[in-house]
N, C-alpha and C. Protein backbone atom coordinates (compact mmCIF):
# COMPACT_ATOMS: atom_id res chain seq x y z
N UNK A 1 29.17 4.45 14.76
CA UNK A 1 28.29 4.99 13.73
C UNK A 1 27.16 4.01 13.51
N UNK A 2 26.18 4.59 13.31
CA UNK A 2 24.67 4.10 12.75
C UNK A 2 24.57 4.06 11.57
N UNK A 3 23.46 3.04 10.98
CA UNK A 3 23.36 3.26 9.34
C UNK A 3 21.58 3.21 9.69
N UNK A 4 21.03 3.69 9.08
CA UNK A 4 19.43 3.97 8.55
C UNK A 4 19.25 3.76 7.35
N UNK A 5 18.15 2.80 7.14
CA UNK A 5 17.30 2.73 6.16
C UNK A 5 16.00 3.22 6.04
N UNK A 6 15.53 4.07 5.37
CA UNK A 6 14.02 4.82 5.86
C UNK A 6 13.28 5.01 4.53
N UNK A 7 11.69 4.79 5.09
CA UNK A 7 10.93 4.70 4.15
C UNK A 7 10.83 6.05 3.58
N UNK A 8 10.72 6.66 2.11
CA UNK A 8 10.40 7.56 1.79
C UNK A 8 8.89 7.71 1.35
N UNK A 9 7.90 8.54 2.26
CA UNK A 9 6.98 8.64 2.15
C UNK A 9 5.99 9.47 1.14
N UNK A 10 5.30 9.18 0.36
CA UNK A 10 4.70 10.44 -0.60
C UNK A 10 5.97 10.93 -1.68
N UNK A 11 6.63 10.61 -1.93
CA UNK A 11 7.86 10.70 -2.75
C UNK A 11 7.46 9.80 -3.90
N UNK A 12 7.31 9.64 -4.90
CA UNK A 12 7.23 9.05 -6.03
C UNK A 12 8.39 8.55 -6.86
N UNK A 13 8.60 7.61 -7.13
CA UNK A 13 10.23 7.99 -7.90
C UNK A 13 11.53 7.25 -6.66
N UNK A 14 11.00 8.04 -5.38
CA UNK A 14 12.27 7.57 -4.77
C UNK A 14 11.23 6.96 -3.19
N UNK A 15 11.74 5.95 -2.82
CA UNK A 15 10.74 5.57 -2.05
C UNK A 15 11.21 4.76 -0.66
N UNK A 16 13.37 4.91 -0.78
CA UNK A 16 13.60 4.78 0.64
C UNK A 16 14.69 5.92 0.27
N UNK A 17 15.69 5.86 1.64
CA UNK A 17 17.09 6.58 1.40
C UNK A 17 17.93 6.26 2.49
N UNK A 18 18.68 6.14 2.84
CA UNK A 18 20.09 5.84 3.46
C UNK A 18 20.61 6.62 4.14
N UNK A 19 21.18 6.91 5.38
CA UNK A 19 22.37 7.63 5.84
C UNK A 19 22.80 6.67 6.74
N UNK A 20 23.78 7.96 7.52
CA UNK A 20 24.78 6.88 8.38
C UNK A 20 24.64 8.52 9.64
N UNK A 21 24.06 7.67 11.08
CA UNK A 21 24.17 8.34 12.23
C UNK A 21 24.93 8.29 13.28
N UNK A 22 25.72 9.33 13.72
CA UNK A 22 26.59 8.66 14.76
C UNK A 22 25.83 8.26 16.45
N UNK A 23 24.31 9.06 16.28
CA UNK A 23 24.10 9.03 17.60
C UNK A 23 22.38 8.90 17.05
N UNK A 24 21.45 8.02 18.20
CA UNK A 24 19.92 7.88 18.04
C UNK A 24 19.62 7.64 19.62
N UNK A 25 18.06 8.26 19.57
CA UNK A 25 17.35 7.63 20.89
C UNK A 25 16.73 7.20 20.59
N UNK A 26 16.44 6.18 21.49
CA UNK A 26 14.98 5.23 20.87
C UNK A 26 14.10 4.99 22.34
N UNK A 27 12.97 4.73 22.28
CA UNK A 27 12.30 3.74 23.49
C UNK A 27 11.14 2.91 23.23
N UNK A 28 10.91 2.02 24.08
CA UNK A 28 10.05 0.93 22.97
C UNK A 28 8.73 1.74 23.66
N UNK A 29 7.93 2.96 24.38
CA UNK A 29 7.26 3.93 24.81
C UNK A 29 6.93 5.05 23.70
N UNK A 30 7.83 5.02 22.58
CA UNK A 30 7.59 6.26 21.80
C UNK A 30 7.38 5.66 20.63
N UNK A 31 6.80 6.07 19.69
CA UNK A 31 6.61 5.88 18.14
C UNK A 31 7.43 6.21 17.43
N UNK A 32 8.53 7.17 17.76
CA UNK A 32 9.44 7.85 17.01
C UNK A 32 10.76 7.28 17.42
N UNK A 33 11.77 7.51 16.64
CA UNK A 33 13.56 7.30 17.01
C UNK A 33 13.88 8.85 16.79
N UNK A 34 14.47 9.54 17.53
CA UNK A 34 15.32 10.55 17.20
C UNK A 34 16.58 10.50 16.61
N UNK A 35 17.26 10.70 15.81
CA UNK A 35 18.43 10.40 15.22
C UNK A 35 18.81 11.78 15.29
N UNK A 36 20.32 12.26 16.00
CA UNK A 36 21.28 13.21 16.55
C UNK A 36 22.23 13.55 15.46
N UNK A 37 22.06 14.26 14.69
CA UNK A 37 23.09 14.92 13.76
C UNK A 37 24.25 15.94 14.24
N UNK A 38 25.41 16.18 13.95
CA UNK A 38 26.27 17.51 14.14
C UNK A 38 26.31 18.28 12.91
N UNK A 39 26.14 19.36 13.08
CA UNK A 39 26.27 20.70 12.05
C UNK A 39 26.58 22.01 12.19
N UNK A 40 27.63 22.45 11.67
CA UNK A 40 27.87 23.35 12.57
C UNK A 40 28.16 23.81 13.92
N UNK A 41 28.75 22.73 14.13
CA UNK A 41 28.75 22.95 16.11
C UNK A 41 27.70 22.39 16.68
N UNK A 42 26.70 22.35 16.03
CA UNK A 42 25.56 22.00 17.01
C UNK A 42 24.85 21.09 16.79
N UNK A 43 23.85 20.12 17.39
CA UNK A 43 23.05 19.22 17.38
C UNK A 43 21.99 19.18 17.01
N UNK A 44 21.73 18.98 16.24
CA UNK A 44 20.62 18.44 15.07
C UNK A 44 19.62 17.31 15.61
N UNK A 45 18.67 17.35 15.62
CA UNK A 45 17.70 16.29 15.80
C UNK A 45 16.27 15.69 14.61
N UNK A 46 16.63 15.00 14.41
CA UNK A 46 15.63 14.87 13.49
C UNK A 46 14.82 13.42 14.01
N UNK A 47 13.05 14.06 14.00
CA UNK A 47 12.64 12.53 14.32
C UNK A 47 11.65 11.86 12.76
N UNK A 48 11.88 10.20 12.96
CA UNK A 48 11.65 9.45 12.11
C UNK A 48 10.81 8.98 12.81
N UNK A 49 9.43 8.52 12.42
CA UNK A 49 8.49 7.60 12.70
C UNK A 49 9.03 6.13 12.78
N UNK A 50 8.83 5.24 13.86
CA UNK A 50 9.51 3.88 13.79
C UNK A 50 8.89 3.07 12.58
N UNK A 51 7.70 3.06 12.04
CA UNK A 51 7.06 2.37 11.02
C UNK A 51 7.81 2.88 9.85
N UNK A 52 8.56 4.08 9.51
CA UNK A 52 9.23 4.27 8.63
C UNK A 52 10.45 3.37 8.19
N UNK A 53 10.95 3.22 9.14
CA UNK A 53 12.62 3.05 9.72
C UNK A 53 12.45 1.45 9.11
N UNK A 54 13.35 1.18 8.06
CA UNK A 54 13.39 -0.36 7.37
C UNK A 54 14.82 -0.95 7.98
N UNK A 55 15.72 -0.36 8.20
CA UNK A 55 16.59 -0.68 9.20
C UNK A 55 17.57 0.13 10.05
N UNK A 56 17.68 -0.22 11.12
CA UNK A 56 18.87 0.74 11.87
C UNK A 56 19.58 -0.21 12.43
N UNK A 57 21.40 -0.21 11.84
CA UNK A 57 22.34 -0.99 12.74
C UNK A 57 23.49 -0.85 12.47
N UNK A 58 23.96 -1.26 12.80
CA UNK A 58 25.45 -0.52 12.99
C UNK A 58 26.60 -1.86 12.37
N UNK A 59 26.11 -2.30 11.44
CA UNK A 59 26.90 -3.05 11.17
C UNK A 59 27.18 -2.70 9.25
N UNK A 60 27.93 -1.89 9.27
CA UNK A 60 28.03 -0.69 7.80
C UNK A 60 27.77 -1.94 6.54
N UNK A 61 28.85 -3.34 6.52
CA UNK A 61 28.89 -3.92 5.99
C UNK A 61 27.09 -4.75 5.01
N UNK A 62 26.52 -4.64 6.18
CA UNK A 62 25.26 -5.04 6.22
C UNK A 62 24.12 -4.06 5.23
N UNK A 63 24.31 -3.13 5.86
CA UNK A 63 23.76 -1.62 5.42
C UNK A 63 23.98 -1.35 4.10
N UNK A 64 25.34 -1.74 3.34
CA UNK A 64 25.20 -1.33 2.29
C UNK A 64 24.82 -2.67 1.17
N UNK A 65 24.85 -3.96 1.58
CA UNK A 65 24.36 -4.83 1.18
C UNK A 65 22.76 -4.79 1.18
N UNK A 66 22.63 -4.46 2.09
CA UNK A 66 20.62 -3.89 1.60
C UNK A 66 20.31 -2.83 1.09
N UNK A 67 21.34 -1.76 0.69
CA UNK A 67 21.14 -0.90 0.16
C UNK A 67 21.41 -1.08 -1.70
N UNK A 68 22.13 -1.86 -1.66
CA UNK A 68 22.71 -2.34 -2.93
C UNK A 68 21.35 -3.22 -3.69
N UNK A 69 20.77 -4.04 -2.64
CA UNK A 69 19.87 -4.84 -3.11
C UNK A 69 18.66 -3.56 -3.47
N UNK A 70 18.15 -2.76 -2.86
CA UNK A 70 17.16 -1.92 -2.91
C UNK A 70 17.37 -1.01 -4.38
N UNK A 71 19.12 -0.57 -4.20
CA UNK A 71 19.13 0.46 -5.33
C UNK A 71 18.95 -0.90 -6.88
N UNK A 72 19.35 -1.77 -6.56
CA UNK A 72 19.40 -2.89 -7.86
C UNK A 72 17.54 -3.08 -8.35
N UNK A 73 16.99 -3.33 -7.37
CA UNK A 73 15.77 -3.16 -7.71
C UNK A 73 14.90 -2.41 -7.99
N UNK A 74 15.48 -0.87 -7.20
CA UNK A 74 14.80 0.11 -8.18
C UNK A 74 15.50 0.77 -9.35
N UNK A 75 16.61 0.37 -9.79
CA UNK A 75 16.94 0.56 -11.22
C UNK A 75 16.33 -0.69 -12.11
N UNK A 76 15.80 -1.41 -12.06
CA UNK A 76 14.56 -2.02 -12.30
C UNK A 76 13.45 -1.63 -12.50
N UNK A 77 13.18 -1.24 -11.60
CA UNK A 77 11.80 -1.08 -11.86
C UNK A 77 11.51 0.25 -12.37
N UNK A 78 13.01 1.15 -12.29
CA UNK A 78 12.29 2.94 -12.87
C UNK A 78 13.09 2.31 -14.52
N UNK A 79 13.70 1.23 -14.68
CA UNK A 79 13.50 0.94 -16.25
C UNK A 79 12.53 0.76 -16.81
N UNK A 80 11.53 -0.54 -15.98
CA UNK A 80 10.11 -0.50 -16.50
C UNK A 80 9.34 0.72 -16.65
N UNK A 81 9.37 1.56 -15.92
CA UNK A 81 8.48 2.71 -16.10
C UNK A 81 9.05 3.45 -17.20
N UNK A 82 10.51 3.38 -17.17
CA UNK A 82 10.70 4.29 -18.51
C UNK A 82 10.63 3.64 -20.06
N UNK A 83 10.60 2.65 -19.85
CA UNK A 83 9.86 1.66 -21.14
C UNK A 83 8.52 2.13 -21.13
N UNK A 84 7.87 2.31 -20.15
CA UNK A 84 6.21 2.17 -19.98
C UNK A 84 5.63 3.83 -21.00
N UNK A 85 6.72 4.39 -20.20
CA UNK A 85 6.65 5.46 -20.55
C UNK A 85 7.13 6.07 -22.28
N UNK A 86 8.30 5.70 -22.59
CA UNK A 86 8.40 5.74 -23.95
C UNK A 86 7.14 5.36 -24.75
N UNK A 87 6.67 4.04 -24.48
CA UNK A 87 5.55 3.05 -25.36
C UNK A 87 4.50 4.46 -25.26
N UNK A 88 4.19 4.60 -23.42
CA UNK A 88 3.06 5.57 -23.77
C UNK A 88 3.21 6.59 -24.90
N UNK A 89 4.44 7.09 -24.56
CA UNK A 89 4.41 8.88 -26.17
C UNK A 89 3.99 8.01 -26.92
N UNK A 90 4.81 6.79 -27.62
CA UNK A 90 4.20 6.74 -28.91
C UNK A 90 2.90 6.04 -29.16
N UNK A 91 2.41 5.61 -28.51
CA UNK A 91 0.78 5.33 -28.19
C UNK A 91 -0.18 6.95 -28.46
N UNK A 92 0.51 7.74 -27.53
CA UNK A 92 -0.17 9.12 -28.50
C UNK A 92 0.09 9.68 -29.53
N UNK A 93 1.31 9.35 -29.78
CA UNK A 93 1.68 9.84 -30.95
C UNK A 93 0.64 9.30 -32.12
N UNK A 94 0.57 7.90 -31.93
CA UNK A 94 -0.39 7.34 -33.00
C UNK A 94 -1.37 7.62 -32.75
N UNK A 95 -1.99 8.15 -31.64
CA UNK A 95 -3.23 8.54 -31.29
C UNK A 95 -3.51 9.33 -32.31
N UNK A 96 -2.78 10.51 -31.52
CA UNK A 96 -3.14 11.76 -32.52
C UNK A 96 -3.08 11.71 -33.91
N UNK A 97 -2.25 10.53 -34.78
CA UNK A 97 -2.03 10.49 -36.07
C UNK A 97 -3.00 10.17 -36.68
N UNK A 98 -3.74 9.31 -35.92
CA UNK A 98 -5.01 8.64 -36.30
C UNK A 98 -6.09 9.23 -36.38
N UNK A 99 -6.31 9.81 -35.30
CA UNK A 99 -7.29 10.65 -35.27
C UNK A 99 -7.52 11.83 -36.18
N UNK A 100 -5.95 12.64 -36.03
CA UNK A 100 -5.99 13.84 -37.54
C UNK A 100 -6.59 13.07 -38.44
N UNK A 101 -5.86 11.78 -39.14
CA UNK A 101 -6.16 10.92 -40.18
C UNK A 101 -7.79 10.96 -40.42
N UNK A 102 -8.08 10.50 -39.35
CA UNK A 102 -9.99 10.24 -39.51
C UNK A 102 -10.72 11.62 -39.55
N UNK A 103 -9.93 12.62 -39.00
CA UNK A 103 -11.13 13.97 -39.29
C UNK A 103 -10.72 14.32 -40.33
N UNK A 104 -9.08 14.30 -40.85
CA UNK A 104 -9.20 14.59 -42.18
C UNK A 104 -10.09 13.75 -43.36
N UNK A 105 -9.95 12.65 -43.42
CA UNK A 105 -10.85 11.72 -44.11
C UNK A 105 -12.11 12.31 -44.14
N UNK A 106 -12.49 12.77 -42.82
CA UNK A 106 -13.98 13.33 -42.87
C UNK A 106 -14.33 14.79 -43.41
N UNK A 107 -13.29 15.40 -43.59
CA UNK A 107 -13.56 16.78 -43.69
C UNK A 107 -13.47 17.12 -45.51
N UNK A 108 -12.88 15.78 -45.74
CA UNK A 108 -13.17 15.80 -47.61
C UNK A 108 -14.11 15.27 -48.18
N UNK A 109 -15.45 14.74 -46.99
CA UNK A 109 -16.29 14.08 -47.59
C UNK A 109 -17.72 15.08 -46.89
N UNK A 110 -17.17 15.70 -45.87
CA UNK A 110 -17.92 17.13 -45.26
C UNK A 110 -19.19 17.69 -46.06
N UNK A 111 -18.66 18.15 -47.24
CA UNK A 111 -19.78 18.91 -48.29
C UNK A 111 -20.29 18.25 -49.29
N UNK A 112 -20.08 16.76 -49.05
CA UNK A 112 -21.02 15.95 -50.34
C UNK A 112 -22.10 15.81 -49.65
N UNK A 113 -23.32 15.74 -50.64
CA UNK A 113 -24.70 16.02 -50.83
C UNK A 113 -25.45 14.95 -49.48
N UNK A 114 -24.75 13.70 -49.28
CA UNK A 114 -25.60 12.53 -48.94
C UNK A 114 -25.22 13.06 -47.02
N UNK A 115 -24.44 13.94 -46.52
CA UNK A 115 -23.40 14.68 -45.35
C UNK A 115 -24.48 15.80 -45.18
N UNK A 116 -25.21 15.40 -43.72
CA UNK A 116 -26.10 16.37 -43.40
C UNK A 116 -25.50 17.71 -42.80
N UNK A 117 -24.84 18.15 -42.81
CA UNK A 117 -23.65 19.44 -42.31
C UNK A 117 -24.27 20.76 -43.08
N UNK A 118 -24.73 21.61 -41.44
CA UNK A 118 -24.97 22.80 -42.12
C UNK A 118 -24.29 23.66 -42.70
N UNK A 119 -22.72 23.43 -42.27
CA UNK A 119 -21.80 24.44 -42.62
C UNK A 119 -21.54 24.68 -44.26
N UNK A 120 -21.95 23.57 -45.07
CA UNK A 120 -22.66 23.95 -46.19
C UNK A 120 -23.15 25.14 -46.64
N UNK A 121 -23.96 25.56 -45.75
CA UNK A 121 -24.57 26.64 -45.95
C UNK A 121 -24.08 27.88 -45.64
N UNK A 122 -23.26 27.91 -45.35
CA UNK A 122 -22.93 29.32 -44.56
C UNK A 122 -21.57 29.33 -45.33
């Protein structure tokens, strides 16, 4: 058995992923690795770009020790974002509080005399 590490591309959020292959072709002639799946009876092929591919080897022990390190660091870092993210709501939240705040402020001083506002008039 094979283990793969692969870049997840255009994915946001998740940005490698893991399996385990029993069968791959490779040649140092092609850009791609084919990696050989079974399903159903039949053979599956799926190709990976080699610039993707962060590791392929067959040593499981290994595989999940870099996988461990990867998932440790991105539960890290999608904490920061969800801190980032909480702070942001309430950054609008006060936005918007503030802002109601200031048009209301303004809208009680709207129709005094020295407040060039035509709506006065109408």
């Amino acid at each position: 058995m094979y283990y793969v590490i692969k870049k997840q591309v255009n994915k946001p959020g998740s940005t490698f992923m893991g399996f385990a292959v029993p069968k791959y072709i490779a040649s140092k002639k092609s850009e791609n690795v084919i990696f050989l799946f079974q399903k159903d009876g039949k053979v599956i092929r799926k190709w990976v770009k080699l610039e993707d591919i962060i590791l392929l080897t067959a040593d499981e022990a290994y595989y999940e020790k870099v996988m461990q390190q990867f998932r440790d660091v991105e539960k890290q870092q999608q904490q920061l974002v969800d801190d980032a993210h909480t702070q942001l709501e309430q950054s609008m939240t006060n936005f918007v509080e503030t802002m109601n705040a200031q048009i209301n402020d303004y809208e009680e001083i709207r129709n005094s005399e020295d407040v060039p506002c035509i709506l006065k008039n109408l």
